[in-house]
Protein backbone atom coordinates (compact mmCIF):
# COMPACT_ATOMS: atom_id res chain seq x y z
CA UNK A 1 0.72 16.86 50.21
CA UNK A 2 2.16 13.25 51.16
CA UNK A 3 3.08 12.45 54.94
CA UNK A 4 6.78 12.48 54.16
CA UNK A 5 6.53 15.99 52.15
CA UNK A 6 4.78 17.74 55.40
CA UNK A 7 7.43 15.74 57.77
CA UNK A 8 10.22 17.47 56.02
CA UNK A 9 8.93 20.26 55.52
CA UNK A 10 8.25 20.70 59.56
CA UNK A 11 11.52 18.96 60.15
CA UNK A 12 13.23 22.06 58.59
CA UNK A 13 11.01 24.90 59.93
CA UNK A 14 11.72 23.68 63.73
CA UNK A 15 15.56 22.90 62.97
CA UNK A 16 15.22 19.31 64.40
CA UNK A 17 18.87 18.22 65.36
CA UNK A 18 20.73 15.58 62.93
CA UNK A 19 18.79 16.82 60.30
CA UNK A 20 21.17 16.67 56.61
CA UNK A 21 19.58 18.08 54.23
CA UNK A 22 20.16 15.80 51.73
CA UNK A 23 18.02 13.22 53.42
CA UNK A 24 14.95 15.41 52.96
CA UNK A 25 15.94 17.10 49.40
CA UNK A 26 14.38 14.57 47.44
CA UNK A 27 11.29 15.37 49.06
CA UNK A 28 11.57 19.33 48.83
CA UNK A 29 11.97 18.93 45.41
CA UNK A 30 9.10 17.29 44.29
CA UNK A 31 7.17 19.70 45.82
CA UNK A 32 8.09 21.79 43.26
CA UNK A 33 6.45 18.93 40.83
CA UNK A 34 3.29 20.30 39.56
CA UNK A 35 0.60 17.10 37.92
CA UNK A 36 -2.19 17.54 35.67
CA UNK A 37 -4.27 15.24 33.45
CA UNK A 38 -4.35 15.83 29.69
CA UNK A 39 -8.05 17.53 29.91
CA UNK A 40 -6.66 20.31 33.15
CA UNK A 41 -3.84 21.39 30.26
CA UNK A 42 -3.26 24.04 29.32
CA UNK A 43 -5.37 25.93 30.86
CA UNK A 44 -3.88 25.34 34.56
CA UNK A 45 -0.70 26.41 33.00
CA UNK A 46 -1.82 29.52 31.67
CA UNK A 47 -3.91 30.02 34.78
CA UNK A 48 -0.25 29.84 37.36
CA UNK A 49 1.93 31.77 34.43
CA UNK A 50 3.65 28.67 34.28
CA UNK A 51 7.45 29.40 33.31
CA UNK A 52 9.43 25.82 32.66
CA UNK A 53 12.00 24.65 34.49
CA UNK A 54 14.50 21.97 35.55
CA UNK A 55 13.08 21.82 38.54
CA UNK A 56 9.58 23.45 37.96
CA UNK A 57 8.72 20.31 35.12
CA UNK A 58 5.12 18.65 34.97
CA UNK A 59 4.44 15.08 35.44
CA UNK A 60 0.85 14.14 33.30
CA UNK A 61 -0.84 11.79 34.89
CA UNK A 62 -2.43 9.81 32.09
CA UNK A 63 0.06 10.92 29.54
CA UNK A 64 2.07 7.37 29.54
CA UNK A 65 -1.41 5.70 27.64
CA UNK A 66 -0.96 8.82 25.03
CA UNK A 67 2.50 8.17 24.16
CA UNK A 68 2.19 3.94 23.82
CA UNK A 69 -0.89 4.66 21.37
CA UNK A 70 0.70 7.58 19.46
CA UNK A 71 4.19 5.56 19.15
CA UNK A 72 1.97 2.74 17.88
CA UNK A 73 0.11 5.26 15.72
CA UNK A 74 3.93 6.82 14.35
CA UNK A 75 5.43 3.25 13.48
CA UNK A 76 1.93 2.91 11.38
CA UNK A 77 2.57 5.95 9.30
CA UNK A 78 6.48 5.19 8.87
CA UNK A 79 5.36 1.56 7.58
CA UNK A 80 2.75 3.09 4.90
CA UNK A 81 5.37 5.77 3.83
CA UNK A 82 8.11 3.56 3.27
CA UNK A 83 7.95 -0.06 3.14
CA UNK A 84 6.63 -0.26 -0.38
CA UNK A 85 9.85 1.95 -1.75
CA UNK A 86 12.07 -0.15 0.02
CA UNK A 87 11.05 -4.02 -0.78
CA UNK A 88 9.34 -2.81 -3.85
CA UNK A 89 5.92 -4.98 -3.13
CA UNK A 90 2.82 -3.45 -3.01
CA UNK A 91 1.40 -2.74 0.76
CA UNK A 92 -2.09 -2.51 1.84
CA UNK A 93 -2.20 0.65 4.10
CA UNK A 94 -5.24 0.65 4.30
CA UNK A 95 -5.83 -3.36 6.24
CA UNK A 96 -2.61 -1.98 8.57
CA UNK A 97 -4.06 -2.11 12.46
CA UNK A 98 -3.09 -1.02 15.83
CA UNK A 99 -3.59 -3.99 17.37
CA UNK A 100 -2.66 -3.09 20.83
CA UNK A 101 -1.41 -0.49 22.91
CA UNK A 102 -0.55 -0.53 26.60
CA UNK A 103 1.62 0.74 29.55
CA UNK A 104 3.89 -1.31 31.90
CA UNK A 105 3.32 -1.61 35.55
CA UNK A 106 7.47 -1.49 35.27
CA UNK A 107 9.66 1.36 35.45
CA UNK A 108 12.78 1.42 32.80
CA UNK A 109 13.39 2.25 29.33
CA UNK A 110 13.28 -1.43 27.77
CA UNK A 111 9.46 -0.99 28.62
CA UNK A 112 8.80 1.86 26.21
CA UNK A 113 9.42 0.31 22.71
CA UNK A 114 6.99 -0.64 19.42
CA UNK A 115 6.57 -3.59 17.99
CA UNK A 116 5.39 -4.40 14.63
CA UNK A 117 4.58 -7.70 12.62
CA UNK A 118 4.71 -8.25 8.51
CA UNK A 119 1.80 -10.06 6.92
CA UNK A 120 2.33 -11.44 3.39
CA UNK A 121 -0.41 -12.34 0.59
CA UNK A 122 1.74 -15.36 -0.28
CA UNK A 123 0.41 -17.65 -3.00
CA UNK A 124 2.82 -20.63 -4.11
CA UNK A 125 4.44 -20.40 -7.62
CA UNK A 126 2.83 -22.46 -10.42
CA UNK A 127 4.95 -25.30 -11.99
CA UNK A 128 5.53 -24.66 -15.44
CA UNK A 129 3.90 -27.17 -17.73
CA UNK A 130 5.35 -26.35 -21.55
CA UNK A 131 7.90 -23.70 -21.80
CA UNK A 132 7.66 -21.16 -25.12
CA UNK A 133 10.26 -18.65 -26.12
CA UNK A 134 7.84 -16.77 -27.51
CA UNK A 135 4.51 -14.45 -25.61
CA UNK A 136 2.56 -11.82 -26.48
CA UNK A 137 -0.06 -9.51 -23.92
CA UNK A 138 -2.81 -8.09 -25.03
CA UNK A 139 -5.97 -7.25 -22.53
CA UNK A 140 -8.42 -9.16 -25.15
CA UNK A 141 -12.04 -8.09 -25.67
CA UNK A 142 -14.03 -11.39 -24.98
CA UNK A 143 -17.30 -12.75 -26.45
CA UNK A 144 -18.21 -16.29 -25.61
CA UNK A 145 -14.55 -17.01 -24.34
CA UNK A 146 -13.30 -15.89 -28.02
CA UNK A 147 -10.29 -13.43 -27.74
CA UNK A 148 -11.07 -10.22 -29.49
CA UNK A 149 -9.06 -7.01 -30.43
CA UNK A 150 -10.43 -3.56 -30.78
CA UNK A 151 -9.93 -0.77 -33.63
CA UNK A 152 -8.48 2.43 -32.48
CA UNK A 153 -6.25 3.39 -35.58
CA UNK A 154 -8.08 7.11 -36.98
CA UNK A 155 -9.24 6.49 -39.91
CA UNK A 156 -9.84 2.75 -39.71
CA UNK A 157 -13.14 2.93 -37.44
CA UNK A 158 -11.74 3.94 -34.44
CA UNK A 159 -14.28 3.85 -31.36
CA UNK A 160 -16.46 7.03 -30.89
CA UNK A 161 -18.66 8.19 -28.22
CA UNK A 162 -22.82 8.68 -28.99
CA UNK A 163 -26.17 9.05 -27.40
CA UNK A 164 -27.30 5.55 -26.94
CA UNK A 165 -30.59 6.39 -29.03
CA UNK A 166 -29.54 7.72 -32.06
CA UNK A 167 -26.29 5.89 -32.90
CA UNK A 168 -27.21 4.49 -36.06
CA UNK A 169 -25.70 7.59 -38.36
CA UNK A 170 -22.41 6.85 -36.62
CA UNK A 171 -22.33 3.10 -36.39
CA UNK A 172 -22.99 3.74 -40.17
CA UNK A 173 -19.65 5.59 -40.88
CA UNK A 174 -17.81 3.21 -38.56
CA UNK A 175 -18.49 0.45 -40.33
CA UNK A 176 -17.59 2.11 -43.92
CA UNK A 177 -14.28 3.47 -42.20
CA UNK A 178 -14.01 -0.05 -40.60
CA UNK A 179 -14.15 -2.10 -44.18
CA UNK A 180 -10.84 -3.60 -43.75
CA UNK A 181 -11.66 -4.76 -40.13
CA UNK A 182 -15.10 -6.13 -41.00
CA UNK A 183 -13.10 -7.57 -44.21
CA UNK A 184 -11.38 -9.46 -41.69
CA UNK A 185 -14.34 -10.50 -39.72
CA UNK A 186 -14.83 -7.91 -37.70
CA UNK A 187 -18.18 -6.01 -36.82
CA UNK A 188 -19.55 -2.91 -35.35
CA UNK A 189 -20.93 -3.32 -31.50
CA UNK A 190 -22.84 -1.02 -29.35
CA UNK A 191 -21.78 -0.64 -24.86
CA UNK A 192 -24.29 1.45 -22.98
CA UNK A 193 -21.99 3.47 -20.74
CA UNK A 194 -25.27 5.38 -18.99
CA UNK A 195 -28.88 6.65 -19.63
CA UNK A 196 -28.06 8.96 -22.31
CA UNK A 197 -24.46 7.90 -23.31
CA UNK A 198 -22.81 5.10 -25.25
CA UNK A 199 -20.02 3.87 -26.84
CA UNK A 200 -19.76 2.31 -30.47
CA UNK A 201 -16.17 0.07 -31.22
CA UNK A 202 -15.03 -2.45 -33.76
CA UNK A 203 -14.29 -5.78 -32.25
CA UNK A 204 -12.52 -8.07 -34.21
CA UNK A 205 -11.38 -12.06 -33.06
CA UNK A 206 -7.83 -12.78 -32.99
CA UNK A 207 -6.75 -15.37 -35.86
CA UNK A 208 -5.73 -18.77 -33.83
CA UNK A 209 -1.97 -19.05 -34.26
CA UNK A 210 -1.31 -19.04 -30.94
CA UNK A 211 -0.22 -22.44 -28.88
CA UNK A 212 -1.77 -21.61 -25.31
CA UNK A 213 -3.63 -18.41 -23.57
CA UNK A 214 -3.59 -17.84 -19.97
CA UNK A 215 -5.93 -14.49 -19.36
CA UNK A 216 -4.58 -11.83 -21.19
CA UNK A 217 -1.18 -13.95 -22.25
CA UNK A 218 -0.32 -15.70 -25.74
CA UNK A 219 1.99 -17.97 -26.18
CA UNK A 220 3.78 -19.32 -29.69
CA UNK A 221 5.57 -21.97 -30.56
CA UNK A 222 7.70 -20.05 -33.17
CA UNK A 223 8.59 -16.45 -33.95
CA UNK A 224 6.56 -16.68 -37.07
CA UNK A 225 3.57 -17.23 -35.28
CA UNK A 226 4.71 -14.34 -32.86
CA UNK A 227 5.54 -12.05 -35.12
CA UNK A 228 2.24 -12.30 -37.66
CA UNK A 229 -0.26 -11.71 -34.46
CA UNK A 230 1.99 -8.85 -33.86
CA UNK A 231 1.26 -7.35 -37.45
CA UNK A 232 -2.52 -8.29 -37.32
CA UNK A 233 -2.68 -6.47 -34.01
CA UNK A 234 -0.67 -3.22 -35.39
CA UNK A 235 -2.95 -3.30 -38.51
CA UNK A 236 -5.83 -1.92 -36.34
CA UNK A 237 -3.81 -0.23 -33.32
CA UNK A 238 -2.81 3.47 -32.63
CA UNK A 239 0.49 2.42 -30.98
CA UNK A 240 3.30 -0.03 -30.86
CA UNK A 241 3.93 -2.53 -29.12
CA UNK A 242 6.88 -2.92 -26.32
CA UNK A 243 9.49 -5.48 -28.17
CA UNK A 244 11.89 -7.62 -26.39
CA UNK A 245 14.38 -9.94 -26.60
CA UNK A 246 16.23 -11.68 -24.04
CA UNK A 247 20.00 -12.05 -25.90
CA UNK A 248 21.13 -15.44 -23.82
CA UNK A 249 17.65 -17.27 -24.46
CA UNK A 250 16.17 -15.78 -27.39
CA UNK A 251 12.93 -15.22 -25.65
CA UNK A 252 10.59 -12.73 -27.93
CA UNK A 253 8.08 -10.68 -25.90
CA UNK A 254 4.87 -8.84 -27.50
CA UNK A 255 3.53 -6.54 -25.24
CA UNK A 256 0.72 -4.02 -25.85
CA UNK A 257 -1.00 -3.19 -22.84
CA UNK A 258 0.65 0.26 -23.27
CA UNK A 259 -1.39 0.88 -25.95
CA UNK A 260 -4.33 2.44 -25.77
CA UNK A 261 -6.76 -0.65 -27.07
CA UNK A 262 -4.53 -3.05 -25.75
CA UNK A 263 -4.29 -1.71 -22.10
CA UNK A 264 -6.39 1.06 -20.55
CA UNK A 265 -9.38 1.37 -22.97
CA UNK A 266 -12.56 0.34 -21.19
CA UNK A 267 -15.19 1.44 -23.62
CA UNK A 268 -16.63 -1.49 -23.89
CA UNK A 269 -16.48 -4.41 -21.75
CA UNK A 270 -16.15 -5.07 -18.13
CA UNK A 271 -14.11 -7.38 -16.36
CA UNK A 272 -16.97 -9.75 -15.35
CA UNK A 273 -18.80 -8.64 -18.44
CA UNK A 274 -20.84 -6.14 -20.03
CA UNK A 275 -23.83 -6.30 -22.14
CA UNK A 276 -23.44 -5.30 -25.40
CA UNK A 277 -25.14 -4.98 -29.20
CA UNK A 278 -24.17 -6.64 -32.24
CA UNK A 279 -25.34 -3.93 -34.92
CA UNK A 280 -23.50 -5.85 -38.03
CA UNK A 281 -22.42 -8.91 -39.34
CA UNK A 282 -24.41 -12.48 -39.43
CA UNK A 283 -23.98 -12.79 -35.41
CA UNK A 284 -26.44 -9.38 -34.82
CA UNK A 285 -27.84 -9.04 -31.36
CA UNK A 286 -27.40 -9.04 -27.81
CA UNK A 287 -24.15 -10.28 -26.65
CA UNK A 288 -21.59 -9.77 -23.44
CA UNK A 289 -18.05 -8.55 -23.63
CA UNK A 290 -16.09 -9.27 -20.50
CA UNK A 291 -11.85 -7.95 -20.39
CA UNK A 292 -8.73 -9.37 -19.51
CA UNK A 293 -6.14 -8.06 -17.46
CA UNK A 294 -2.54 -8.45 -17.16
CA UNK A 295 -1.43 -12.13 -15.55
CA UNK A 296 1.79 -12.78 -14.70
CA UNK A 297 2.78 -16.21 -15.45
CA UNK A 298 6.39 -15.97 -15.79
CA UNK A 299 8.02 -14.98 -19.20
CA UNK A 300 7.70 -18.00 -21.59
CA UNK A 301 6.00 -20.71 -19.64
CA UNK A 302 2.05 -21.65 -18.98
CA UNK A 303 1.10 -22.84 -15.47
CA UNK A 304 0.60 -26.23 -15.08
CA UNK A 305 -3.68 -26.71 -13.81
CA UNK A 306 -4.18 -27.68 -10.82
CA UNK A 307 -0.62 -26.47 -9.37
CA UNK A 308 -0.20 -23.34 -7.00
CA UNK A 309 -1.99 -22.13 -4.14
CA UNK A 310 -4.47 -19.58 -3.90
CA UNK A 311 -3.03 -16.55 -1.92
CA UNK A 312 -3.51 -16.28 1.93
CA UNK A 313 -2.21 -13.60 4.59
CA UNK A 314 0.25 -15.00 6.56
CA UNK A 315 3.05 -13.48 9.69
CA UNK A 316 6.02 -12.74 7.76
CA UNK A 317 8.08 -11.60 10.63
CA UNK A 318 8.30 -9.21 13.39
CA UNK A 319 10.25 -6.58 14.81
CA UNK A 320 10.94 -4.44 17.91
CA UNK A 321 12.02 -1.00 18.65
CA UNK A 322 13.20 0.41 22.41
CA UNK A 323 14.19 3.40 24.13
CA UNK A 324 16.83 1.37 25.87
CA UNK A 325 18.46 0.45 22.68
CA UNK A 326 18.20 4.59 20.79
CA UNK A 327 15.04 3.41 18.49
CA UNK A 328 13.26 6.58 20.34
CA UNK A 329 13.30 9.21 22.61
CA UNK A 330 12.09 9.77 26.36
CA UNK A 331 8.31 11.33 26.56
CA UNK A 332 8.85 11.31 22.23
CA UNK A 333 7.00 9.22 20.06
CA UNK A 334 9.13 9.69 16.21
CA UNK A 335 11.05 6.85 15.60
CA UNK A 336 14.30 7.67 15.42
CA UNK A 337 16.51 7.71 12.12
CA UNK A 338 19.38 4.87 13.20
CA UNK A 339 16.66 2.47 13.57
CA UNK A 340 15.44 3.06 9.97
CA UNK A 341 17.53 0.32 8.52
CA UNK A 342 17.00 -2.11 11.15
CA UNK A 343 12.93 -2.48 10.08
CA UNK A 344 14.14 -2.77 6.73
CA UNK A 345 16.93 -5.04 6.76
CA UNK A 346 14.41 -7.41 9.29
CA UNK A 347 11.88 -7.44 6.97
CA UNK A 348 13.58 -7.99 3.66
CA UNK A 349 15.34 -10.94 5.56
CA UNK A 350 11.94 -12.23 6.46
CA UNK A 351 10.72 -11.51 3.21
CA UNK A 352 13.87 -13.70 1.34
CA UNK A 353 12.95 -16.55 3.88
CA UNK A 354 9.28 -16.62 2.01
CA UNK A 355 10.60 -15.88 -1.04
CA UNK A 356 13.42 -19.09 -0.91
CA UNK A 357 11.02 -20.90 -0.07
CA UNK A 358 9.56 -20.92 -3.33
CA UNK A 359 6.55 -18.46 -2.69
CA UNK A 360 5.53 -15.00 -3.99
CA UNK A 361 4.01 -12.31 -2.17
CA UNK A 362 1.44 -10.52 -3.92
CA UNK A 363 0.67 -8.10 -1.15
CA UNK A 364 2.02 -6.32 2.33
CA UNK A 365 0.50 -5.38 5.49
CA UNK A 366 1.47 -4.97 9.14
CA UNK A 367 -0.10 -4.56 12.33
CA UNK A 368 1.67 -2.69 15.12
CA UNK A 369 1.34 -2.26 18.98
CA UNK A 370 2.90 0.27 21.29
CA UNK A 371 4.14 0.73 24.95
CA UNK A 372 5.11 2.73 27.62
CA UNK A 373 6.66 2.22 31.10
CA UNK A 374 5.20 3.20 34.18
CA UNK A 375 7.98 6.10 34.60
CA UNK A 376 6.02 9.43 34.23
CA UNK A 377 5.35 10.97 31.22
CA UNK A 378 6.36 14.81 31.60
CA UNK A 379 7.05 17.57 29.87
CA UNK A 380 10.96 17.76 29.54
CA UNK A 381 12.77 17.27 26.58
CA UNK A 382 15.74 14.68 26.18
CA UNK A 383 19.15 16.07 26.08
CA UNK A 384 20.58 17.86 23.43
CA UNK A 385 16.50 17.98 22.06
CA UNK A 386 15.35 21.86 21.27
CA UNK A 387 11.63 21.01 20.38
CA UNK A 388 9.13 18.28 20.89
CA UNK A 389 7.86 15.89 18.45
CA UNK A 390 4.54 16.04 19.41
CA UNK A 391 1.95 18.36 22.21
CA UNK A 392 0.25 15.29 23.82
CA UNK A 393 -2.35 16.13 21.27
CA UNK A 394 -2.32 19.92 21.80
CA UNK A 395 -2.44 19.80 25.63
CA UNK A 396 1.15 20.58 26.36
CA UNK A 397 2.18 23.28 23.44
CA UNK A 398 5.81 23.65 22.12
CA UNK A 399 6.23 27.08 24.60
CA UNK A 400 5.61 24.46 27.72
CA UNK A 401 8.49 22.21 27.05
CA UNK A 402 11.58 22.06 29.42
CA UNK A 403 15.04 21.97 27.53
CA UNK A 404 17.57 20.42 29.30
């Protein structure tokens, strides 16, 4: 008990003269103050029948360094749930950090708040070199840099799965199903997928009508041009293609990575290549097949070499978010839902400033920090609040809570 606690206390039980009571209240009530770290709770509770009260409430004596990490923790989670939905650019939960989290040797409630800060992948655009009304996509099969299409129409030689010993019987019937492919110069190739599995495809190149490629992009100079790689491509395709047409400038757009050859079918082929057997034509043998994937380059124009900048992280913008102006609660760590639309009108403003400034963000993340004041941490509700939004980690449960 402190000095001034046992003064007043003896002050009243030998009725000193002068005394008002109000001078020693202050100190008569905090003796009814009970304080416990997190690890004494809730056992000590249990142990005294604790039953809360205004003026029977619990001060936690290292509770202030919970609630500035789990506030920090909170405005994490909110950022990964939502941040995405709202600017509609993909974020990286998974680079997000907690960079720091602290408590204030100052008493008051601008000292409890969050902070967090916006990091964009931000490359800068490409200058278009030629512009072409006219593109098709396509995520080509390649063989010594020589775009290639695969057969998946039924019926047509359509790839099949096999044991990657005895294939032959079945790269047989693909390549009498396949005639009209091979016809065209297409052959029969062989991707071991594991030990005992395989797969067995028709590749077949692409004729060269096209005026520029960029990765998995065609461009033409015409609709012609357009329009007969279109019906090569649907010759040998289960699927159609997703056909556009911009009305004000007559821009045509071919676009098959829907499909299942054309987009998501990885039986042969890898992205940084895949080895791979010839079994027919005059080019029989080993060879690698390596994929393209969808590159935006904007719709009708090829990037310029040399132009651009390869992406880097860099601060967006930051934020802030206090008790003292409603963003969350006393001895709470849910941010509250008024200040919602503050984080997202900040960082879509931030995100416009990048974005006028003639660079595109490729890629979100944040890192957050979180604080508390030195007032202490207890286990009373705010006003007009009938449950808490957290235990202190399951020291303090829901039962323990004073409601005000």
């Amino acid at each position: 008990m402190k000095l001034e606690r046992l003064l007043a206390e003896n002050m009243l039980r030998f009725g000193t003269k002068n005394l008002i009571a109000s001078d020693i209240k202050p100190y008569l009530m905090e003796q009814t103050v009970r304080e416990y770290s997190l690890n004494q709770l809730p056992a000590e509770l249990e142990k005294i029948n604790y039953v809360p009260s205004a003026a029977n409430y619990i001060a936690i004596s290292d509770g202030n360094p919970w609630l500035a990490e789990n506030r920090a923790i909170n405005l994490k989670n909110f950022l990964v749930a939502n941040i995405q939905k709202q600017v509609g650019i993909p974020f990286d939960a998974a680079a997000v950090k907690v960079e720091e989290t602290a408590v204030s040797p100052n008493k008051g409630d601008q000292y409890q708040y969050v902070e967090g800060t916006i990091y964009g992948l931000m490359e800068k655009k490409t200058i278009p070199a030629t512009k072409y009304a006219y593109d098709l996509l396509y995520n080509f099969y390649d063989i010594n840099n020589v775009p290639h299409i695969i057969v998946t129409k039924l019926g047509m030689g359509a790839p099949v799965q096999v044991g990657n010993t005895n294939y032959n019987n079945s790269a047989l019937k693909l390549q009498r199903d396949g005639a009209t492919a091979i016809s065209a110069g297409g052959f029969v190739v062989f991707d071991q997928e594991s030990s005992s599995l395989g797969n067995i495809a028709i590749l077949i190149p692409i004729p060269n009508i096209y005026a520029q490629r960029d990765g998995s992009r065609l461009y033409f100079k015409d609709a012609k041009s357009l329009n007969q790689m279109r019906e090569f491509i649907q010759t040998y395709t289960d699927g159609s293609d997703v056909y556009t047409k911009n009305p004000e400038s007559n821009y045509l757009s071919s676009r098959w990575t829907s499909t299942q050859g054309g987009g998501g079918n990885y039986l042969v082929g890898r992205e940084g290549g895949a080895p791979a057997t010839i079994l027919t034509g005059p080019k029989k043998g080993k060879t690698s097949i390596s994929r393209t994937y969808y590159k935006a380059t904007g719709d009708g124009q090829a990037a310029e070499p040399g132009t651009g900048t390869k992406g880097e992280w860099v601060k967006i913008g930051s934020f802030q978010l206090s008790k003292e102006k409603g963003s969350f609660l006393d001895n709470m760590v849910t941010i509250q839902p008024g200040s919602y639309q503050q984080v997202f009108d900040s960082i879509k403003a931030d995100i416009d400033a990048q974005l006028a400034n003639e660079f595109q963000i490729k890629s979100l993340t944040a890192t957050v920090k979180g604080y508390a004041s030195a007032d202490r941490a207890t286990n009373r509700l705010p006003q007009g609040v009938t449950a808490p939004d957290h235990t202190y980690g399951g020291h303090v449960p829901a039962k323990y809570w004073i409601r005000k």
